[in-house]
C-alpha atoms as a PDB file:
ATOM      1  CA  UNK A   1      21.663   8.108   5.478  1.00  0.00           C
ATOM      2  CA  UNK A   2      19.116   9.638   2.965  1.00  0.00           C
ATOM      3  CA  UNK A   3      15.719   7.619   2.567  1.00  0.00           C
ATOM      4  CA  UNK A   4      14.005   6.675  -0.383  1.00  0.00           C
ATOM      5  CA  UNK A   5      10.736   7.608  -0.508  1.00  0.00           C
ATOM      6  CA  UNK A   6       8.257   6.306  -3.186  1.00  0.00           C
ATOM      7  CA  UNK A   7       5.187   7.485  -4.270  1.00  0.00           C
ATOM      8  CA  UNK A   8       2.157   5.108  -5.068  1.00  0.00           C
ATOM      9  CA  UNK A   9      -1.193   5.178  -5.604  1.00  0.00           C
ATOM     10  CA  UNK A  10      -4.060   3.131  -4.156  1.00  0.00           C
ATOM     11  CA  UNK A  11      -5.655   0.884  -7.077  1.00  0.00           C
ATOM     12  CA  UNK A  12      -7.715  -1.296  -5.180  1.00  0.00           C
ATOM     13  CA  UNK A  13      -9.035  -1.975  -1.333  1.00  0.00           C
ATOM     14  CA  UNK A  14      -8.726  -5.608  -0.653  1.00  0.00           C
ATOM     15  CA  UNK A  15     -10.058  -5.832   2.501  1.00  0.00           C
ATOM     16  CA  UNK A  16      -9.341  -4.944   6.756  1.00  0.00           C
ATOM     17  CA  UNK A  17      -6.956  -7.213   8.380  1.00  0.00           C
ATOM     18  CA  UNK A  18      -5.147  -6.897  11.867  1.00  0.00           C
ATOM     19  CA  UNK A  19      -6.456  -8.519  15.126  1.00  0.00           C
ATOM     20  CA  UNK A  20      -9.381  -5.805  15.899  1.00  0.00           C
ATOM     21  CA  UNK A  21      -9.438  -4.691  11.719  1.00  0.00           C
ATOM     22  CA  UNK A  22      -7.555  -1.706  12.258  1.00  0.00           C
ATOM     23  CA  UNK A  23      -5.423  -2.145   9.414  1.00  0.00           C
ATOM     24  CA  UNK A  24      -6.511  -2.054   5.602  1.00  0.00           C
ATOM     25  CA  UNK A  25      -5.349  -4.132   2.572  1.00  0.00           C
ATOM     26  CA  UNK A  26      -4.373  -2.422  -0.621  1.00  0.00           C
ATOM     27  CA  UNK A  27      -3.178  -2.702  -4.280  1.00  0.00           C
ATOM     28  CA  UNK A  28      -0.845   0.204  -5.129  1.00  0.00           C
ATOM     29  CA  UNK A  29       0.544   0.959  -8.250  1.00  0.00           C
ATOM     30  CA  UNK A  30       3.890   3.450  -8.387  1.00  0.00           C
ATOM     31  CA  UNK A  31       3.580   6.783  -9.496  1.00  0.00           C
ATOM     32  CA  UNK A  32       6.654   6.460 -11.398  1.00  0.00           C
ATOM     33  CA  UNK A  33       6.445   3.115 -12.616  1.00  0.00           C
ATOM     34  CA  UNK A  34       2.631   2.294 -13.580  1.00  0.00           C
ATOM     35  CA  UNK A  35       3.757  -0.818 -14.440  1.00  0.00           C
ATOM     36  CA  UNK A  36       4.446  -2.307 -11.095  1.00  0.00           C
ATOM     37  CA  UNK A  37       1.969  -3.105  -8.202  1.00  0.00           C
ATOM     38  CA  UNK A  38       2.253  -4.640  -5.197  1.00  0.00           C
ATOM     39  CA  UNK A  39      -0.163  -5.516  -2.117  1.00  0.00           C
ATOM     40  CA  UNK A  40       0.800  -3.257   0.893  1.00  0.00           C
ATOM     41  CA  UNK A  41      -0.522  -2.941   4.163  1.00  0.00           C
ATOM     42  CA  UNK A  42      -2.360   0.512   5.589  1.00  0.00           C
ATOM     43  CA  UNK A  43      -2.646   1.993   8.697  1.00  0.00           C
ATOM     44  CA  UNK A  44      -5.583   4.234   9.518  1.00  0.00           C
ATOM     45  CA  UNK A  45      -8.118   5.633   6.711  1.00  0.00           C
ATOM     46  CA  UNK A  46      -7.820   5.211   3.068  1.00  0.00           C
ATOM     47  CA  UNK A  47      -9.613   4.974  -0.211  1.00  0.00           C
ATOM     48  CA  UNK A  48      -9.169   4.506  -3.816  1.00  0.00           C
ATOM     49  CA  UNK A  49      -7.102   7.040  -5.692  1.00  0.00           C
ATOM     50  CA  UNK A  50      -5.297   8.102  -2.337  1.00  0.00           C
ATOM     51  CA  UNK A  51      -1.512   8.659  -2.756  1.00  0.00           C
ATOM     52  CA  UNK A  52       1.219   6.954  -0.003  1.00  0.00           C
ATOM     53  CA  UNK A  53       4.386   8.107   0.323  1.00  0.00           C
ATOM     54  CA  UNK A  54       6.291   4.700   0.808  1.00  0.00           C
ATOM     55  CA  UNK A  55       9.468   4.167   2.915  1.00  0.00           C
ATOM     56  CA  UNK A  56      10.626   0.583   1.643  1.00  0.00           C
ATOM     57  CA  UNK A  57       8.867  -0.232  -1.605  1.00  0.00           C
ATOM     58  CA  UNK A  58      10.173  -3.869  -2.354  1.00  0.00           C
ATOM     59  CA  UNK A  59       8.682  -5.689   0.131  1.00  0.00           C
ATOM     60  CA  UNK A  60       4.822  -6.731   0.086  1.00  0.00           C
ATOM     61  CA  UNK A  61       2.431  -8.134   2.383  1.00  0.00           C
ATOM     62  CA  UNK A  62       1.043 -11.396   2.393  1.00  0.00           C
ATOM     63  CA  UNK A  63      -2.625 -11.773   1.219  1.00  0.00           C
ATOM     64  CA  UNK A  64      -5.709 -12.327   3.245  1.00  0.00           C
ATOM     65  CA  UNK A  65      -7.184 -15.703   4.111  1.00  0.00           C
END
């Protein structure tokens, strides 16, 4: 089984989430489709303009409260 892996950049920090806020909010955009964006969910550091190699790429996190 081969996996998928898609490229996207960070666009936007939203915010830290996760019981203790270990885990950070973002807004990616594909490298491939600049089009398309989604909210994902990040573990450990990031910051704008980082790139993440992404296993699954169609689902998305919920937003923050």
């Amino acid at each position: 089984m081969e996996v998928q892996v898609k490229q996207a950049r960070v666009q936007k920090i939203l915010g830290r989430t996760g019981s203790r806020g270990g885990i950070t909010q973002v807004r990616v955009e594909f490298v491939d489709d600049v089009s398309r964006a989604i909210i994902r969910n990040v573990k450990g550091p990031v910051r704008e303009g980082d790139i993440l190699a992404l296993l699954e790429s169609e689902r998305e996190a919920r937003r923050l409260r």
